[in-house]
Protein backbone atom coordinates (compact mmCIF):
# COMPACT_ATOMS: atom_id res chain seq x y z
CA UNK A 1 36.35 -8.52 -7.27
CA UNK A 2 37.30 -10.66 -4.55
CA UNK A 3 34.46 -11.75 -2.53
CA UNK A 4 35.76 -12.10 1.70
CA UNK A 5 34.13 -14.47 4.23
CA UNK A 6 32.85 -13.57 7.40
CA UNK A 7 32.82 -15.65 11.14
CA UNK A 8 30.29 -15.07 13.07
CA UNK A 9 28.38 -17.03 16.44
CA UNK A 10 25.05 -17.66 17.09
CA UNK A 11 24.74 -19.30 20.34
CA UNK A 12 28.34 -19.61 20.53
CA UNK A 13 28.09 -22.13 17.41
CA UNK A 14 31.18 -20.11 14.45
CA UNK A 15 29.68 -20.11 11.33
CA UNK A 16 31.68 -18.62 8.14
CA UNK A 17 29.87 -16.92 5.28
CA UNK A 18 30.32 -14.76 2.92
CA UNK A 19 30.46 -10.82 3.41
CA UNK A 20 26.92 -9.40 3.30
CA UNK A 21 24.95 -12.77 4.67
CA UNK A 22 21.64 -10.95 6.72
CA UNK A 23 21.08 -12.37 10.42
CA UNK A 24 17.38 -13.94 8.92
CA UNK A 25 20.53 -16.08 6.33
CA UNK A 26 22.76 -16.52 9.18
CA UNK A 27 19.84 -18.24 11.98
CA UNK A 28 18.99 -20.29 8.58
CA UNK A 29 23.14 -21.58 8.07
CA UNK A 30 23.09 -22.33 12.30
CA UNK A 31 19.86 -24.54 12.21
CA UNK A 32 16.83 -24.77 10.07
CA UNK A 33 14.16 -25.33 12.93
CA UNK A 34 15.48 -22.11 14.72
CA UNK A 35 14.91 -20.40 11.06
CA UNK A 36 11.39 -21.66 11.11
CA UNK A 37 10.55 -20.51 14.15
CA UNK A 38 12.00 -17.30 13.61
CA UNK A 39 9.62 -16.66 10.78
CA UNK A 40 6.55 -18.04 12.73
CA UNK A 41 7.27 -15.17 15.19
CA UNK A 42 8.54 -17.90 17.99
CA UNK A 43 11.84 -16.87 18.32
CA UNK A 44 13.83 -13.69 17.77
CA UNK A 45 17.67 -12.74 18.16
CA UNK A 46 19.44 -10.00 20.41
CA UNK A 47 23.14 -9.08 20.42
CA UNK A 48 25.37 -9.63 23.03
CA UNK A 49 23.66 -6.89 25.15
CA UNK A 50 20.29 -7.96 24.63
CA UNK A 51 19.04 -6.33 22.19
CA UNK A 52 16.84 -7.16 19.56
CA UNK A 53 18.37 -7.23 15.86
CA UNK A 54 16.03 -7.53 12.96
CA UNK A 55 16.01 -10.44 10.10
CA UNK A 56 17.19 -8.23 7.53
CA UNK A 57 20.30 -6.59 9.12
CA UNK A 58 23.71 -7.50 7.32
CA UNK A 59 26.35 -9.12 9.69
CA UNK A 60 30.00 -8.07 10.40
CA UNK A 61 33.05 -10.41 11.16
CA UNK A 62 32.68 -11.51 14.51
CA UNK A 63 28.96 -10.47 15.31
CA UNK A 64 27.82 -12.39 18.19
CA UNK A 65 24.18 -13.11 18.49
CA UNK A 66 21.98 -15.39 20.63
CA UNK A 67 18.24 -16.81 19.75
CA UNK A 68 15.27 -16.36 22.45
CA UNK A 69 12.21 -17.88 22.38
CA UNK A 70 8.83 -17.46 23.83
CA UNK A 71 8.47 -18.31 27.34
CA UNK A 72 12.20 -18.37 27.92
CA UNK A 73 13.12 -18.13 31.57
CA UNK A 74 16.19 -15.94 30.92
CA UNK A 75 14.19 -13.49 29.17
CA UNK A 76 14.51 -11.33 32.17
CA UNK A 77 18.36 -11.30 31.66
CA UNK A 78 20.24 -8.97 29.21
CA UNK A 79 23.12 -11.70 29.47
CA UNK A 80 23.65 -14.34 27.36
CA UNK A 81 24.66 -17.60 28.44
């Protein structure tokens, strides 16, 4: 079996992983203090339209994904930067 890696971009930042990383695995590969406050309920991540996507979901090639935070002024916006 021949295992196949995966790009994705959180916060614009490519990282490549292997096929069936979650989005919890994926905040943890772009930076460990945005991992940590992901579990401490600081931060979250939304898709490209805003939306929220849980910890646990499994990623696809070319997912984009942004991190928010509590108290972020662009909260308001369903844009990412």
């Amino acid at each position: 079996m021949t295992r196949r890696q995966i790009t994705f971009y959180i916060n614009g930042k490519p990282i490549t992983r292997w096929y069936g990383v979650t989005v919890e695995q994926g905040v943890l590969a772009y930076d460990q203090e945005e991992y940590l406050a992901l579990k401490r309920g600081e931060a979250w991540v939304v898709d490209g339209r805003g939306s929220r996507v849980g910890p646990g979901g499994t990623l696809e090639n070319g997912a984009r994904l942004y991190i928010r935070h509590v108290g972020d002024a662009s909260l308001q916006s369903h844009n990412p930067p």
